[in-house]
PDB file of N, CA and C in Angstrom:
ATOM      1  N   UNK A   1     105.064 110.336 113.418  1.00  0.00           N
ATOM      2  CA  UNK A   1     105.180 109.484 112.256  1.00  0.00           C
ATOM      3  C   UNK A   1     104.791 110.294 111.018  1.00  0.00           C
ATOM      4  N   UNK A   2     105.514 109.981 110.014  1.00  0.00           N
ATOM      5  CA  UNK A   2     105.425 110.844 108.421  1.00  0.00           C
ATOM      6  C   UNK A   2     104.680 110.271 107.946  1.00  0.00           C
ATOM      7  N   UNK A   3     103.419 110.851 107.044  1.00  0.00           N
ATOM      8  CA  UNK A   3     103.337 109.818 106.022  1.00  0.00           C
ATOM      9  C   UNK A   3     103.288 110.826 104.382  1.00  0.00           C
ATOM     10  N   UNK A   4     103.425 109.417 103.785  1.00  0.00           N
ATOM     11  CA  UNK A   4     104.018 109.825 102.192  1.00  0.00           C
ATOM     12  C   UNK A   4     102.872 108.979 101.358  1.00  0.00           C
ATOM     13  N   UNK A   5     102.420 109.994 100.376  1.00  0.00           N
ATOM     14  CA  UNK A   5     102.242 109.309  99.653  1.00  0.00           C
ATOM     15  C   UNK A   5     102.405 107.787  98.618  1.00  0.00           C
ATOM     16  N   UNK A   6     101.702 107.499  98.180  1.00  0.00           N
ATOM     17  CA  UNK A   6     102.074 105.787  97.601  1.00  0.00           C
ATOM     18  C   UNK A   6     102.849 106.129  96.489  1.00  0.00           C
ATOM     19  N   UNK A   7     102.176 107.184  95.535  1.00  0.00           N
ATOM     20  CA  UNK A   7     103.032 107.069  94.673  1.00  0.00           C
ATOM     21  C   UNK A   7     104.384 107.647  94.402  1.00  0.00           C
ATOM     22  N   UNK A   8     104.046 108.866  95.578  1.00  0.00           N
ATOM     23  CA  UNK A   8     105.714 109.595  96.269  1.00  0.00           C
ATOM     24  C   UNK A   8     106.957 108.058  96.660  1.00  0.00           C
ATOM     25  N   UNK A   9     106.254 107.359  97.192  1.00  0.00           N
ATOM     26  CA  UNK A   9     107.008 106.262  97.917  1.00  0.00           C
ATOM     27  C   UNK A   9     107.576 105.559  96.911  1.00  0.00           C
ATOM     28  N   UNK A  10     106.696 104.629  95.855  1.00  0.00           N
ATOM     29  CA  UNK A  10     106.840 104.020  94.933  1.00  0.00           C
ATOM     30  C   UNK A  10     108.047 104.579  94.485  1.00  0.00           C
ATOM     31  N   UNK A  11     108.071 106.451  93.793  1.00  0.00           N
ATOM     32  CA  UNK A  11     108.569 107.053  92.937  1.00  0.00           C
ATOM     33  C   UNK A  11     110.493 106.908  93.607  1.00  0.00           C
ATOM     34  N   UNK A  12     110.290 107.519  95.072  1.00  0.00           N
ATOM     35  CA  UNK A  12     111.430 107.058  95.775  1.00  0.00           C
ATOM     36  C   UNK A  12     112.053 105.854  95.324  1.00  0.00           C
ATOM     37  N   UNK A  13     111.405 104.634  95.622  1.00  0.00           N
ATOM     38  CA  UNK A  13     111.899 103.227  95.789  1.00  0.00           C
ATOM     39  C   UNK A  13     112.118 102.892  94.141  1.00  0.00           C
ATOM     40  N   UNK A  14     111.272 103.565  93.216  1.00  0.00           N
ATOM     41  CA  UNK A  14     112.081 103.029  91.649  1.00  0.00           C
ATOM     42  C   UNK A  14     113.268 103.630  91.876  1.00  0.00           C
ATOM     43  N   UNK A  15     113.473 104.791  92.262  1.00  0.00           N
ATOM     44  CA  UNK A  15     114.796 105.724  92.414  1.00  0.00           C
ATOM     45  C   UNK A  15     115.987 105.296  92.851  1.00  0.00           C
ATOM     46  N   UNK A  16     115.992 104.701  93.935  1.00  0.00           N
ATOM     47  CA  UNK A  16     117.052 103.900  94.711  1.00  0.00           C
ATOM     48  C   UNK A  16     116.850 103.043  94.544  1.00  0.00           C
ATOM     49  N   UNK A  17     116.755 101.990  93.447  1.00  0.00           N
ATOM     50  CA  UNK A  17     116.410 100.756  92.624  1.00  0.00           C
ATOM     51  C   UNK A  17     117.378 100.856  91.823  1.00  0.00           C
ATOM     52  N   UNK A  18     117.037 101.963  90.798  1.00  0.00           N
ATOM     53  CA  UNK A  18     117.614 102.098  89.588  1.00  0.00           C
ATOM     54  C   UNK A  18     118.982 102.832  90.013  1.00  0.00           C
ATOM     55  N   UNK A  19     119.567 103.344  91.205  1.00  0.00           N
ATOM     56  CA  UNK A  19     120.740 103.982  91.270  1.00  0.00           C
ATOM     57  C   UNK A  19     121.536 103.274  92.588  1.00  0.00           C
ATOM     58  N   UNK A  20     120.608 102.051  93.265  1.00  0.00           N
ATOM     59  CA  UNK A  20     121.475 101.961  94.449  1.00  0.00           C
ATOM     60  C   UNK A  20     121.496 100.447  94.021  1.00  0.00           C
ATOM     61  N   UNK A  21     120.506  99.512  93.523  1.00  0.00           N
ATOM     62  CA  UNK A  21     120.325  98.412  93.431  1.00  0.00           C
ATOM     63  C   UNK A  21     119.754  97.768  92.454  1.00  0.00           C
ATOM     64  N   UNK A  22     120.731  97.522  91.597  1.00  0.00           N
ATOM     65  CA  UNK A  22     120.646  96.861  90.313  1.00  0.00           C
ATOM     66  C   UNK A  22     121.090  95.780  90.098  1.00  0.00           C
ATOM     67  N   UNK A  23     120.866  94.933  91.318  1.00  0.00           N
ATOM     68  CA  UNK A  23     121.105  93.571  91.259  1.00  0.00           C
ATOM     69  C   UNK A  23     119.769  92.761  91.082  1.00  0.00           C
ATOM     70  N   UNK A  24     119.583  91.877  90.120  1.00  0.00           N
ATOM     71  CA  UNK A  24     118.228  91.383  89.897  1.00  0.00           C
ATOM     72  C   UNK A  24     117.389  90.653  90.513  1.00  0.00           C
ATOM     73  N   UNK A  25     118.692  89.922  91.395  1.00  0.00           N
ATOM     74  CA  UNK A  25     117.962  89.248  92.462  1.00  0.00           C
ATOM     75  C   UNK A  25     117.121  89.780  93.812  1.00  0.00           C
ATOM     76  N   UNK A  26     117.665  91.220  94.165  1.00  0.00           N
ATOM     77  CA  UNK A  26     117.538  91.904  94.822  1.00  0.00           C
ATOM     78  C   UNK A  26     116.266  92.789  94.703  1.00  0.00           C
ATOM     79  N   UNK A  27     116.056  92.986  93.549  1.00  0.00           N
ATOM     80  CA  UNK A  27     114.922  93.918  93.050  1.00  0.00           C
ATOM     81  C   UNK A  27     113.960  92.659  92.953  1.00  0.00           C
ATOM     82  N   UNK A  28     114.319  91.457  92.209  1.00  0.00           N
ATOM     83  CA  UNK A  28     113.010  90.165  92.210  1.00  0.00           C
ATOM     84  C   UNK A  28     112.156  89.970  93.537  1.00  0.00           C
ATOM     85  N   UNK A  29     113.253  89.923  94.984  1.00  0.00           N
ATOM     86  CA  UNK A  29     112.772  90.053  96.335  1.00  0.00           C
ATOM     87  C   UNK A  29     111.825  91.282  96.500  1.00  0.00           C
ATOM     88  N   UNK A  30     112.491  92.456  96.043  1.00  0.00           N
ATOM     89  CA  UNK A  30     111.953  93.452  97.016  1.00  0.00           C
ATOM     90  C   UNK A  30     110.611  93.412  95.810  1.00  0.00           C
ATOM     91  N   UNK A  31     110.488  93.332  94.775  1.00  0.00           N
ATOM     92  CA  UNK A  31     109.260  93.266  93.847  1.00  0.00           C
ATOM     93  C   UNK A  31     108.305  92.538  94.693  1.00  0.00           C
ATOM     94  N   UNK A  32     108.815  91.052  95.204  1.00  0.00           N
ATOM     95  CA  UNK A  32     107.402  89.976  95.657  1.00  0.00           C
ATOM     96  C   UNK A  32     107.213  90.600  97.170  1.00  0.00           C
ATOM     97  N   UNK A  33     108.105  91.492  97.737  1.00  0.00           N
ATOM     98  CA  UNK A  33     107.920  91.325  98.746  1.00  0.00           C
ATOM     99  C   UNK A  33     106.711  92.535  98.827  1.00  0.00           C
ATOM    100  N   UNK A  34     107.121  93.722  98.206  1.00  0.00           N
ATOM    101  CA  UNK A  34     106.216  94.760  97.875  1.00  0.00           C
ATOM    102  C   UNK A  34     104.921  94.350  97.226  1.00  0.00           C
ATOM    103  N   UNK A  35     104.553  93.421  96.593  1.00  0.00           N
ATOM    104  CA  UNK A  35     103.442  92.886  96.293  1.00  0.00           C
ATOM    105  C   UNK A  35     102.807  92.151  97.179  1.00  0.00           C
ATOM    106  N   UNK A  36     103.053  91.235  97.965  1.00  0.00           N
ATOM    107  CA  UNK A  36     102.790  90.936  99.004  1.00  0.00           C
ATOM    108  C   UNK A  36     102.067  91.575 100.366  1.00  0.00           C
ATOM    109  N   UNK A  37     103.212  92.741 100.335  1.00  0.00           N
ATOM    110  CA  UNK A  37     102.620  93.842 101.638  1.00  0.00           C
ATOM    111  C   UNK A  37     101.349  94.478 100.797  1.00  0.00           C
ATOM    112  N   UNK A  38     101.231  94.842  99.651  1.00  0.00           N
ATOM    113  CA  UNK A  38      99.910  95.648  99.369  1.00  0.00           C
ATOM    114  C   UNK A  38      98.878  94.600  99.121  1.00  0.00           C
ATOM    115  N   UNK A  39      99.057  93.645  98.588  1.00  0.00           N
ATOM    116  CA  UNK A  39      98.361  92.190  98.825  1.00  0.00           C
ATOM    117  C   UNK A  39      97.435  92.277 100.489  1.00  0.00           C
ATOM    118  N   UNK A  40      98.270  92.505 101.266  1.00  0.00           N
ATOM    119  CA  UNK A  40      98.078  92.303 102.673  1.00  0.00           C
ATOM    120  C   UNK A  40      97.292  93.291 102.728  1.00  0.00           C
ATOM    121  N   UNK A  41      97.637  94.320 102.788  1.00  0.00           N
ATOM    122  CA  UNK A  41      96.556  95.423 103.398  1.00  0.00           C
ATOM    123  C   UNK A  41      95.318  95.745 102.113  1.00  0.00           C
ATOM    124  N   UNK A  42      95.296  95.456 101.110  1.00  0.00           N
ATOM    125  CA  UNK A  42      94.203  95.041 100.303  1.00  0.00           C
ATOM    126  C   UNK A  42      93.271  94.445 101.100  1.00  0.00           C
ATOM    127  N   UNK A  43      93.602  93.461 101.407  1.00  0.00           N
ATOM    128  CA  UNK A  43      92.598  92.091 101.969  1.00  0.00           C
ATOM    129  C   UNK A  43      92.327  92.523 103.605  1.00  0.00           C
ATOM    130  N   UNK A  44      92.893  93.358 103.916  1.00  0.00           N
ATOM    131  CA  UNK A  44      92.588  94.169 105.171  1.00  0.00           C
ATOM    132  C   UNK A  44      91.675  94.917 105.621  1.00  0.00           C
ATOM    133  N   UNK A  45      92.272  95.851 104.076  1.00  0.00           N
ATOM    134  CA  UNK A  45      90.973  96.753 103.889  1.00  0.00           C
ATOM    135  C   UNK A  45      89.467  96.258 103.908  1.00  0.00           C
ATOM    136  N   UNK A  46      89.489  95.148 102.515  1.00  0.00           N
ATOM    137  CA  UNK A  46      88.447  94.626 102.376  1.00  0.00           C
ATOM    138  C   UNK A  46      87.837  93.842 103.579  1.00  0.00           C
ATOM    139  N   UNK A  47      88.421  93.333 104.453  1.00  0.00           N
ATOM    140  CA  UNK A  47      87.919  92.586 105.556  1.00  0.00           C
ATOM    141  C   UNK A  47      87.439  94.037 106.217  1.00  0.00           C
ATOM    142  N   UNK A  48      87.785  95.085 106.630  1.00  0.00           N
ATOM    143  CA  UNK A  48      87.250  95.713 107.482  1.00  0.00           C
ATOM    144  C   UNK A  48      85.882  96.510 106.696  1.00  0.00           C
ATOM    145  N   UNK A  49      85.863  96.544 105.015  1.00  0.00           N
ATOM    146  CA  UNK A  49      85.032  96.963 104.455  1.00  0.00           C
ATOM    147  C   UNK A  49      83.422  95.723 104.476  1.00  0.00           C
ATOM    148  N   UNK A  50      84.048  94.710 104.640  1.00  0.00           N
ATOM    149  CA  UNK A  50      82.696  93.620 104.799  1.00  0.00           C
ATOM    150  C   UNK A  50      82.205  93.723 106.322  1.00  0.00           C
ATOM    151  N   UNK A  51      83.267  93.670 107.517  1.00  0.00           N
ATOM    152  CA  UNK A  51      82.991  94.066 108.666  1.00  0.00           C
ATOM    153  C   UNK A  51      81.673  95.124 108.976  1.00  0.00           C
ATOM    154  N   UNK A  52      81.963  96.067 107.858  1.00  0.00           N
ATOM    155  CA  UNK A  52      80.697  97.697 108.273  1.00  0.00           C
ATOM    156  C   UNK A  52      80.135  97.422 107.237  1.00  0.00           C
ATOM    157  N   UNK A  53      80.207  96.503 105.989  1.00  0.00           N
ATOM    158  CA  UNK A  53      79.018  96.477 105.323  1.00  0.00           C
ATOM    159  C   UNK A  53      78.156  95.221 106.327  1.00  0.00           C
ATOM    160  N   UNK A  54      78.346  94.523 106.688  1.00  0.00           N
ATOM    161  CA  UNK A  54      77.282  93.247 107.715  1.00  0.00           C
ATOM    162  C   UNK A  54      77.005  94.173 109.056  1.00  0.00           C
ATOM    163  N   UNK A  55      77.451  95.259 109.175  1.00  0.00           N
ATOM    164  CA  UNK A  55      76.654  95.977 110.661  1.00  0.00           C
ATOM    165  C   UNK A  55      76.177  96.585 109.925  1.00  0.00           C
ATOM    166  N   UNK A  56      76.071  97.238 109.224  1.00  0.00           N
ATOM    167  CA  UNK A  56      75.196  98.525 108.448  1.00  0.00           C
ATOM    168  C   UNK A  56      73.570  97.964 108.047  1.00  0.00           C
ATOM    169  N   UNK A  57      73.029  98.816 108.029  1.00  0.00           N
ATOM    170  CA  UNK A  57      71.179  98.360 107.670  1.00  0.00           C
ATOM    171  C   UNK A  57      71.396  97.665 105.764  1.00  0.00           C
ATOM    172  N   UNK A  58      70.678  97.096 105.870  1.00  0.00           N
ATOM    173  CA  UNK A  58      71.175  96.745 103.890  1.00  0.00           C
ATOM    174  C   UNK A  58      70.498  97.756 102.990  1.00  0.00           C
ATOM    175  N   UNK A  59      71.178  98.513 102.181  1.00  0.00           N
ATOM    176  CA  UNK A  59      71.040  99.563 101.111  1.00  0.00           C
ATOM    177  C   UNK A  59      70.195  99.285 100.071  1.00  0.00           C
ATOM    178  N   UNK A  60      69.091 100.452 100.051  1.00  0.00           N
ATOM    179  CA  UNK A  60      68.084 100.007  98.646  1.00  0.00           C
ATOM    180  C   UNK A  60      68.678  99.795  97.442  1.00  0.00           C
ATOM    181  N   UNK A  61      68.475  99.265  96.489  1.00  0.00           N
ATOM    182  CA  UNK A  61      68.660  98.911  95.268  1.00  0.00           C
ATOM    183  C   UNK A  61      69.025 100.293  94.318  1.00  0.00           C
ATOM    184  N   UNK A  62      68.769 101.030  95.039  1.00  0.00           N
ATOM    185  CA  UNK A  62      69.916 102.265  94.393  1.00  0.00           C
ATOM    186  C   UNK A  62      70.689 102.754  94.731  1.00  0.00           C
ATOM    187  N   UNK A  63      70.845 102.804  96.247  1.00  0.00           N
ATOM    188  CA  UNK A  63      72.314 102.873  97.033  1.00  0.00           C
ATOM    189  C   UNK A  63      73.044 101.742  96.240  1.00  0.00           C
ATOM    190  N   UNK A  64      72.722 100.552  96.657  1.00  0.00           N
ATOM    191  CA  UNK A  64      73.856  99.517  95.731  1.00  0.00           C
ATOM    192  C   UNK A  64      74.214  99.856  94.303  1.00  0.00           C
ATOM    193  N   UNK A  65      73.331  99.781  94.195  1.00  0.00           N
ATOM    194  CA  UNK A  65      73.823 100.108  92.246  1.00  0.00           C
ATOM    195  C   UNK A  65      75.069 101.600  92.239  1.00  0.00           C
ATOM    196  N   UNK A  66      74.003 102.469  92.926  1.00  0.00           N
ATOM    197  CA  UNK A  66      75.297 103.400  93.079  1.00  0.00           C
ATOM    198  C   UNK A  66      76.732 103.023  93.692  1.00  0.00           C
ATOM    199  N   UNK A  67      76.696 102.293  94.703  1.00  0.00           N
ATOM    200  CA  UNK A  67      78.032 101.441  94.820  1.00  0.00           C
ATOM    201  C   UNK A  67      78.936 100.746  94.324  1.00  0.00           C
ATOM    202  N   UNK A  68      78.264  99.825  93.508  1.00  0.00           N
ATOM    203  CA  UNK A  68      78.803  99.479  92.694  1.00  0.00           C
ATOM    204  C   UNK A  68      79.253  99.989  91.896  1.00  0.00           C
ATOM    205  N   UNK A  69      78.734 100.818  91.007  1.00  0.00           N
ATOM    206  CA  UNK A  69      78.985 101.157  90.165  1.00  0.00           C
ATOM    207  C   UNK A  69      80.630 101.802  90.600  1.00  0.00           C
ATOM    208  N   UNK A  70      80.316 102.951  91.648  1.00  0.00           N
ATOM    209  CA  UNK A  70      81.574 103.375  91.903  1.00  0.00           C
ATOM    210  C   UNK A  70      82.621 103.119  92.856  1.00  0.00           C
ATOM    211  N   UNK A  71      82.437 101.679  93.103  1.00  0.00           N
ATOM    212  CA  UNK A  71      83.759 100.654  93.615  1.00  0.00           C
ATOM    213  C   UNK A  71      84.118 100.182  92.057  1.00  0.00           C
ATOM    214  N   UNK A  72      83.733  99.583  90.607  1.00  0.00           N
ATOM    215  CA  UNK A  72      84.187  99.704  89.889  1.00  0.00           C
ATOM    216  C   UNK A  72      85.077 100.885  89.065  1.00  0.00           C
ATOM    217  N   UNK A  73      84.721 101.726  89.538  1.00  0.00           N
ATOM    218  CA  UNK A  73      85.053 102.784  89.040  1.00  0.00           C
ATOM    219  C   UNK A  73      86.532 103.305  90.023  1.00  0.00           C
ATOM    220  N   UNK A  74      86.883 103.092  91.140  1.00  0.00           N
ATOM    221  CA  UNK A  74      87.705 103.509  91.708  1.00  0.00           C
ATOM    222  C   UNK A  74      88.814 102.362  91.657  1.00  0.00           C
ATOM    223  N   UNK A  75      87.984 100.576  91.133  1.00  0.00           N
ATOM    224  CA  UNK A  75      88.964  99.480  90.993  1.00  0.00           C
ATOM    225  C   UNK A  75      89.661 100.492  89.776  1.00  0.00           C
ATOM    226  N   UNK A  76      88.981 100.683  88.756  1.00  0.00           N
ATOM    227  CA  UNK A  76      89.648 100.608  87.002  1.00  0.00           C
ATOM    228  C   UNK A  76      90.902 101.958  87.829  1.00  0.00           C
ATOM    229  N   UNK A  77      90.610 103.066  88.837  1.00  0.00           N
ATOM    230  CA  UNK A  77      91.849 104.029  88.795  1.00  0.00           C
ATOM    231  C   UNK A  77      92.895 103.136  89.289  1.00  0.00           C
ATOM    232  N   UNK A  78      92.477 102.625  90.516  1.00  0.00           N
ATOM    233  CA  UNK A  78      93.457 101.960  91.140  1.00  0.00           C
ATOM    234  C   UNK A  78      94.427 101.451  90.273  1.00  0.00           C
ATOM    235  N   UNK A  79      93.738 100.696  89.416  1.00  0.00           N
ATOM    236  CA  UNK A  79      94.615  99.351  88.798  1.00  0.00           C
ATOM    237  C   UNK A  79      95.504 100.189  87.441  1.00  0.00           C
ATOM    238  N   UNK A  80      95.405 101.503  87.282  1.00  0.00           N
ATOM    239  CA  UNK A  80      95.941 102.185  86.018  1.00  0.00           C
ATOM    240  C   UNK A  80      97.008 103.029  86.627  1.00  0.00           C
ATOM    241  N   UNK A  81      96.635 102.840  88.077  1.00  0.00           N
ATOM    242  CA  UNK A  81      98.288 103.797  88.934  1.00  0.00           C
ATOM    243  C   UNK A  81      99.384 102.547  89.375  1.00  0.00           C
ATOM    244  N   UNK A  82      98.842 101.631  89.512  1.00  0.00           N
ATOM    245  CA  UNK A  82      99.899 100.208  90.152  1.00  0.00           C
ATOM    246  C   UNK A  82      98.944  99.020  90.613  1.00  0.00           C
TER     247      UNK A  82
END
C-alpha cells in the first residue's frame, strides 16, 4: 500500500477537479463527502487520543500547560493548511 501525502492528495484531487470534473454538482458531492471522511478520522483520532490520555498517570500542571499550549498550536497549523 502507497501512501501520499494530504496535501500531495488534496493537490491531485483539485487537479482532476478542475480538468476532469467541472460539473458542480459533482464537485458539491465530492466536497461533503471529503469533509465528512476527514470529519471521521478527526473524531477517531481524538477518540483514540482520550483513550491514552484516561490510561496514562495524570500530568503535572506543567506537562499540561505544556500541552496545551502545543495542541493549540498545532490546531492554528492545521486549520491554515485545510
Amino acid at each position: 500500500m502507497r501512501t501520499i501525502a494530504q496535501t500531495d492528495l488534496e493537490a491531485r484531487v483539485l487537479n482532476a477537479l478542475t480538468n476532469h470534473l467541472m460539473d458542480p454538482e459533482a464537485l458539491a458531492v465530492f466536497c461533503e463527502t471529503y469533509a465528512d471522511e476527514r470529519n471521521r478520522l478527526r473524531r477517531e483520532a481524538e477518540g483514540a487520543r482520550e483513550t491514552l490520555n484516561a490510561a496514562s498517570p495524570r500530568p503535572n500542571a506543567i506537562t499540561k500547560s505544556w500541552w496545551t499550549r502545543l495542541s493549540q498550536v498545532f490546531r492554528r497549523s492545521r486549520s491554515k493548511t485545510g
